[in-house]
PDB file of N, CA and C in Angstrom:
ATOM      1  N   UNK A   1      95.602  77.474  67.599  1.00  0.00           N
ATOM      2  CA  UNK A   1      96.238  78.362  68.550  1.00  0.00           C
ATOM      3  C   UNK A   1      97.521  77.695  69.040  1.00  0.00           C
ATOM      4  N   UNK A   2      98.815  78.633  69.012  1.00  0.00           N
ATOM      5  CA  UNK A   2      99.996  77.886  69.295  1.00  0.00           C
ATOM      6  C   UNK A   2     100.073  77.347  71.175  1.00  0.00           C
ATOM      7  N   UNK A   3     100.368  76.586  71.633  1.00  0.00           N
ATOM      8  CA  UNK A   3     100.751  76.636  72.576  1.00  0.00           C
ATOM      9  C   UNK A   3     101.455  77.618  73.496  1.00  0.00           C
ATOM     10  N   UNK A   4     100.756  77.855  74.897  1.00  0.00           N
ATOM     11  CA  UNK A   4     101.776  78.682  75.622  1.00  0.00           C
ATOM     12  C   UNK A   4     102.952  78.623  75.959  1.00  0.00           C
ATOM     13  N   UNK A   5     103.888  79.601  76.164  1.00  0.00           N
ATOM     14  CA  UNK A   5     105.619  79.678  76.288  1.00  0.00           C
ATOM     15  C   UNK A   5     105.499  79.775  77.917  1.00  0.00           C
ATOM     16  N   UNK A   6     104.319  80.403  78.621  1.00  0.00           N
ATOM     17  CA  UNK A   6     104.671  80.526  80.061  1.00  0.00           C
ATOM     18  C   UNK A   6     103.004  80.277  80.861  1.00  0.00           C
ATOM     19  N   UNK A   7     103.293  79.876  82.164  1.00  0.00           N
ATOM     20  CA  UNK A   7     101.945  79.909  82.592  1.00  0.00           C
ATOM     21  C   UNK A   7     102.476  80.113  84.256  1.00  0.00           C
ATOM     22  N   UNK A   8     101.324  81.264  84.209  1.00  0.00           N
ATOM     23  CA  UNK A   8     102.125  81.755  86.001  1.00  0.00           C
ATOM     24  C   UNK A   8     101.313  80.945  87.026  1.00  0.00           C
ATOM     25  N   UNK A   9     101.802  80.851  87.957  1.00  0.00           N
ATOM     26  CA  UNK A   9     101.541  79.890  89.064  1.00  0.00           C
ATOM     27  C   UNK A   9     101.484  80.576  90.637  1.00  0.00           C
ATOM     28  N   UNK A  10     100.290  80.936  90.477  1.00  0.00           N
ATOM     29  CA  UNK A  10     100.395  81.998  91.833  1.00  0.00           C
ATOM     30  C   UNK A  10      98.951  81.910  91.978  1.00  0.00           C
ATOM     31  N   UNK A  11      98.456  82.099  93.715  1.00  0.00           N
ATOM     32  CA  UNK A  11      97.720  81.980  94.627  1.00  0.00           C
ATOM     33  C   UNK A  11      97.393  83.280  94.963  1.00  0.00           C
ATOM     34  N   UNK A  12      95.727  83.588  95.131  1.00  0.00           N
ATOM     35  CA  UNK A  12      95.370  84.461  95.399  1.00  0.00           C
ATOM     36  C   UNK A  12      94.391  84.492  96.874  1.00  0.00           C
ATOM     37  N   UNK A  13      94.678  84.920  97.771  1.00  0.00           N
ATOM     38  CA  UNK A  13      93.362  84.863  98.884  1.00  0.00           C
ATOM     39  C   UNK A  13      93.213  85.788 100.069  1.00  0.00           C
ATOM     40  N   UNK A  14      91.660  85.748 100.215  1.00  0.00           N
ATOM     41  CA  UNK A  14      91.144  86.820 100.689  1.00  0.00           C
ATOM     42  C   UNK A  14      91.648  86.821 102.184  1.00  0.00           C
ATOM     43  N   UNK A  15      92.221  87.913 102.320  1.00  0.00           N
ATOM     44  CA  UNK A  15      92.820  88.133 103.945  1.00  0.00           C
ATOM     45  C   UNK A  15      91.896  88.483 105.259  1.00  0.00           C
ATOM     46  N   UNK A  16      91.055  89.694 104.669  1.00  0.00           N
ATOM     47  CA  UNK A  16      90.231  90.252 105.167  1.00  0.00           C
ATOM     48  C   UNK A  16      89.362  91.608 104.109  1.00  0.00           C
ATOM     49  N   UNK A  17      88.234  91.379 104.332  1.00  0.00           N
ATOM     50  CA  UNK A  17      88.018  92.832 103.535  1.00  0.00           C
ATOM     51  C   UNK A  17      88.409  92.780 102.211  1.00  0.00           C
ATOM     52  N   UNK A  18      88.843  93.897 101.665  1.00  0.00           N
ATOM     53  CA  UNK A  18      89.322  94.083 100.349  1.00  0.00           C
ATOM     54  C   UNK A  18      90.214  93.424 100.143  1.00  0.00           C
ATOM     55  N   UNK A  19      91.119  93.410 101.528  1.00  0.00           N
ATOM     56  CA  UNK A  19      93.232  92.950 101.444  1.00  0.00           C
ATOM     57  C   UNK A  19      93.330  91.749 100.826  1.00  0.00           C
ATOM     58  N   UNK A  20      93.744  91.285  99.758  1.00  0.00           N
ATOM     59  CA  UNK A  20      93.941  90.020  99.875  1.00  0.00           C
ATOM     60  C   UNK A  20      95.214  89.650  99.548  1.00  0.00           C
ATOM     61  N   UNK A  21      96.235  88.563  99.501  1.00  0.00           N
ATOM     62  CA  UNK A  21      97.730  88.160  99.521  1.00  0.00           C
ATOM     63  C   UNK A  21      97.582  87.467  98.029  1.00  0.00           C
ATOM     64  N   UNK A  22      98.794  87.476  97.393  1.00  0.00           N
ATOM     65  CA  UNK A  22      99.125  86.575  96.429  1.00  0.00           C
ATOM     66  C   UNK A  22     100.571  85.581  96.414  1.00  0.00           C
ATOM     67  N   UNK A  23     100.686  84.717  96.677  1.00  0.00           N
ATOM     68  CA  UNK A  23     101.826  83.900  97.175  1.00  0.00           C
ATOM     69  C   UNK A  23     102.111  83.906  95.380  1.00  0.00           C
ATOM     70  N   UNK A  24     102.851  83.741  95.109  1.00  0.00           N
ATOM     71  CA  UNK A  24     103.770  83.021  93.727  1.00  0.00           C
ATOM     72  C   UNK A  24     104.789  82.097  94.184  1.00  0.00           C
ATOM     73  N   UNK A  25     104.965  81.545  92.845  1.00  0.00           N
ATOM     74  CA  UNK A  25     105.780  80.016  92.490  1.00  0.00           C
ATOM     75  C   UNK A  25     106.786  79.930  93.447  1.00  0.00           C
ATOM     76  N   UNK A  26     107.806  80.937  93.732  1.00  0.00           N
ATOM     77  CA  UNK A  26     108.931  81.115  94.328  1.00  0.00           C
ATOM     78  C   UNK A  26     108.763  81.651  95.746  1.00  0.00           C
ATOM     79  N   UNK A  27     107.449  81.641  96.008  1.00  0.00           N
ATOM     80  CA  UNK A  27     107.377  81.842  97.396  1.00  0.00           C
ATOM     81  C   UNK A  27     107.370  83.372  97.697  1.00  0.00           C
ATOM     82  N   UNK A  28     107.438  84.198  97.086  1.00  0.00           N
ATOM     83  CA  UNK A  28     107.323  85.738  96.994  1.00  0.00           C
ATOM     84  C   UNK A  28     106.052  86.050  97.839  1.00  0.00           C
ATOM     85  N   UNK A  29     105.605  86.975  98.565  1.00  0.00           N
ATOM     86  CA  UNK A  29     104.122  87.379  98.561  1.00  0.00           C
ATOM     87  C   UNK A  29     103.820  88.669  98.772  1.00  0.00           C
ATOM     88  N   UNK A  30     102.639  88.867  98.216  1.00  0.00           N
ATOM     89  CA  UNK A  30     102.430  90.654  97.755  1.00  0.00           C
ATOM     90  C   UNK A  30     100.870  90.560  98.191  1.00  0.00           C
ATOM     91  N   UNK A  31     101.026  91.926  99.112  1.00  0.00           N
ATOM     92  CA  UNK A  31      99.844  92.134  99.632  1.00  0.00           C
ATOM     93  C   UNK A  31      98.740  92.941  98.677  1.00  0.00           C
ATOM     94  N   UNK A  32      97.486  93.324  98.012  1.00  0.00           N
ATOM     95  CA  UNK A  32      96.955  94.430  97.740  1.00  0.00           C
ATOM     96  C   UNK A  32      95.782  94.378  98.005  1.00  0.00           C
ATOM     97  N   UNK A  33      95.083  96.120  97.941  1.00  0.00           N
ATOM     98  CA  UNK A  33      93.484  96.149  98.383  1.00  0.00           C
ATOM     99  C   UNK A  33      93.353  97.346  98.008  1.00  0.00           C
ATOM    100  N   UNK A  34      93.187  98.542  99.049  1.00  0.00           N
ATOM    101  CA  UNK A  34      92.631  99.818  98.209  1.00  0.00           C
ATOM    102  C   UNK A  34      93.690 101.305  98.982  1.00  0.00           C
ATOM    103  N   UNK A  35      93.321 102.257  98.467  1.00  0.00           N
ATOM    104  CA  UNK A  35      93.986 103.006  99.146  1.00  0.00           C
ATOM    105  C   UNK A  35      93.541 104.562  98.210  1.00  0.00           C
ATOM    106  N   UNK A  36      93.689 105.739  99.084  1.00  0.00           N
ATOM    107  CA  UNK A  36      93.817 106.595  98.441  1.00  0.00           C
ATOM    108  C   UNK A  36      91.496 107.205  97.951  1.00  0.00           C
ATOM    109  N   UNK A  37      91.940 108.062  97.129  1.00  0.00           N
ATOM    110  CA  UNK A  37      90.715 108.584  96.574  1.00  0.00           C
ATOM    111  C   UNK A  37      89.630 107.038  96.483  1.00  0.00           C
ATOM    112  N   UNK A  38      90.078 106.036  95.858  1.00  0.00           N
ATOM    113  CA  UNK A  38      88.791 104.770  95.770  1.00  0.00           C
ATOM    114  C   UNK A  38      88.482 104.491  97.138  1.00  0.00           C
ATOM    115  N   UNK A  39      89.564 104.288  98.238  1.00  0.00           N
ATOM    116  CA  UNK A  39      89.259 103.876  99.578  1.00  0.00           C
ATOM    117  C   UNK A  39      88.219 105.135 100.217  1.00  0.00           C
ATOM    118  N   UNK A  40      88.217 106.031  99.599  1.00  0.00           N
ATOM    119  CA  UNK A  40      87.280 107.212 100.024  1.00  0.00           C
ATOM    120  C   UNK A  40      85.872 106.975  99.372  1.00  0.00           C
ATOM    121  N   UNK A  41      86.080 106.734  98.404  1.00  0.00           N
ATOM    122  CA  UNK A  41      84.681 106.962  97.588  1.00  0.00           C
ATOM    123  C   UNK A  41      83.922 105.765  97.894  1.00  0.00           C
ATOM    124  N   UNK A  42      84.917 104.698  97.863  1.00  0.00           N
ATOM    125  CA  UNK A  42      83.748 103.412  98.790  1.00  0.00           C
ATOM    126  C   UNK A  42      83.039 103.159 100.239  1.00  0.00           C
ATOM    127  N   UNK A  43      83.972 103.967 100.704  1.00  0.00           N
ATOM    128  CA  UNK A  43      83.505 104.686 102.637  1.00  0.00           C
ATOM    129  C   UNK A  43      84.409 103.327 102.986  1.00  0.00           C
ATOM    130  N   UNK A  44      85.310 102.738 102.195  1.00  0.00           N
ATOM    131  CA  UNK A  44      86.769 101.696 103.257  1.00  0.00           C
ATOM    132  C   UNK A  44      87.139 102.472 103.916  1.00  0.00           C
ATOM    133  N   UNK A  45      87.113 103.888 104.568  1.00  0.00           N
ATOM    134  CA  UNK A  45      87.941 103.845 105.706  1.00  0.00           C
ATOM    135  C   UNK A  45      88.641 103.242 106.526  1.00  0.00           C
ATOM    136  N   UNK A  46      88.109 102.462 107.356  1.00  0.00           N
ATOM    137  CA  UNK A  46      88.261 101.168 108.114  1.00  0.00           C
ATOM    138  C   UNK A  46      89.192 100.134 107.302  1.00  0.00           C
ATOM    139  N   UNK A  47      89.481 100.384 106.288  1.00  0.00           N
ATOM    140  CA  UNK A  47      90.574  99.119 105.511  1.00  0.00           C
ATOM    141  C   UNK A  47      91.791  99.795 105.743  1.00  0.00           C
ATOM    142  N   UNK A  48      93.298  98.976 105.977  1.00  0.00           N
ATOM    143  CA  UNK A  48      94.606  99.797 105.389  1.00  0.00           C
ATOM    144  C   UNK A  48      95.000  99.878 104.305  1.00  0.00           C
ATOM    145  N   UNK A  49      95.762 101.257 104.339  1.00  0.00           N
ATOM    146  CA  UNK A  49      96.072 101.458 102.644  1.00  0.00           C
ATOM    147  C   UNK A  49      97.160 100.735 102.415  1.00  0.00           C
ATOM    148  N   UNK A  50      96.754  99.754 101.120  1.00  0.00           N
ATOM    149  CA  UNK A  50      97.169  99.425 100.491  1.00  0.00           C
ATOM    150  C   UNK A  50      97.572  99.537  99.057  1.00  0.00           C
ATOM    151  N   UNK A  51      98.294  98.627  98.159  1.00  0.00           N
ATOM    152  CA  UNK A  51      97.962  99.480  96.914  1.00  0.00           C
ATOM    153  C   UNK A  51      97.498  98.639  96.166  1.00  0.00           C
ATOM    154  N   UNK A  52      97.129  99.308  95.002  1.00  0.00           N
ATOM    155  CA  UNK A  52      95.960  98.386  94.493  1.00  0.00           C
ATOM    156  C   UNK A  52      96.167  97.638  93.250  1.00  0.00           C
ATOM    157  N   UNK A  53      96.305  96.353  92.616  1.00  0.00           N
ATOM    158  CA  UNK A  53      96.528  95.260  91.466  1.00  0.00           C
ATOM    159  C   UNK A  53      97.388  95.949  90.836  1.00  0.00           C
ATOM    160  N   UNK A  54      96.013  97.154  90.275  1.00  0.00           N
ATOM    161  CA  UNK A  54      96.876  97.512  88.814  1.00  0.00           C
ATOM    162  C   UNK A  54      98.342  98.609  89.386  1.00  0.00           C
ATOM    163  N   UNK A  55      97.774  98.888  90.598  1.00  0.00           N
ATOM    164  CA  UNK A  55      99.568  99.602  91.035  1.00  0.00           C
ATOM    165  C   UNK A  55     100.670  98.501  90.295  1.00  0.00           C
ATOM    166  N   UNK A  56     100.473  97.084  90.696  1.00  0.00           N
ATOM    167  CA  UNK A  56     101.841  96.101  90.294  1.00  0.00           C
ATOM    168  C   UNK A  56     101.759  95.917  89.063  1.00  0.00           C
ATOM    169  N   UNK A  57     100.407  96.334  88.212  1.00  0.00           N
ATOM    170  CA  UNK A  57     100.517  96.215  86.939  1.00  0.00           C
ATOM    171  C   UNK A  57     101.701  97.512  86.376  1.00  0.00           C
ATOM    172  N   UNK A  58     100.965  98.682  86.427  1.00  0.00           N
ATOM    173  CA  UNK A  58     102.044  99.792  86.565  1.00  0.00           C
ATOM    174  C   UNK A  58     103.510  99.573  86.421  1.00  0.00           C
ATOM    175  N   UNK A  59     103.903  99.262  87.826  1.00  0.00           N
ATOM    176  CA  UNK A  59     104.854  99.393  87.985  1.00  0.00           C
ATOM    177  C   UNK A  59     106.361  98.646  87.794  1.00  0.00           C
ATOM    178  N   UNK A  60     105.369  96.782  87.242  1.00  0.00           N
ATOM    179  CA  UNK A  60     105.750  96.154  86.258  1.00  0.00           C
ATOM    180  C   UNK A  60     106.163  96.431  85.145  1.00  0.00           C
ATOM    181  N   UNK A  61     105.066  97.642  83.897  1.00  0.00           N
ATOM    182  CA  UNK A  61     105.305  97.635  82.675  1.00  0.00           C
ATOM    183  C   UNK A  61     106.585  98.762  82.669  1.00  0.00           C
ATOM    184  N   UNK A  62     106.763  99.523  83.585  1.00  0.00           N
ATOM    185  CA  UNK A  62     107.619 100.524  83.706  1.00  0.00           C
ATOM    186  C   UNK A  62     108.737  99.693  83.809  1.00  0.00           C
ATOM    187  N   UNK A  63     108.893  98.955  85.114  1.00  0.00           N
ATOM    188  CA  UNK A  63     110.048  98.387  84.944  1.00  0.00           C
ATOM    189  C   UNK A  63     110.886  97.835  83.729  1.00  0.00           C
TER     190      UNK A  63
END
């Protein structure tokens, strides 16, 4: 197996609840947790909407 060209360097932790933060290399930080129809169907009410992983996955590959 060839060696990797990149390896990401980012921190993940639990805030509260679902929410949790991800700090990266450069100091960036991005909040996510739930929001919408899943925040319903799990009874999170009580959580804020947030959006959720694969939202930044999304909206990454688009970019």
């Amino acid at each position: 197996m060839a060696d990797p060209f990149y390896t990401a360097r980012a921190r993940v932790e639990k805030v509260r609840g679902v929410h949790r933060r991800a700090t990266l290399e450069d100091g960036t930080t991005v909040d996510f947790g739930v929001h919408g129809p899943i925040k319903t169907h799990y009874r999170l009410d009580h959580e804020p909407d947030l959006p959720l992983p694969v939202d930044y996955i999304v909206a990454a590959t688009a970019g």
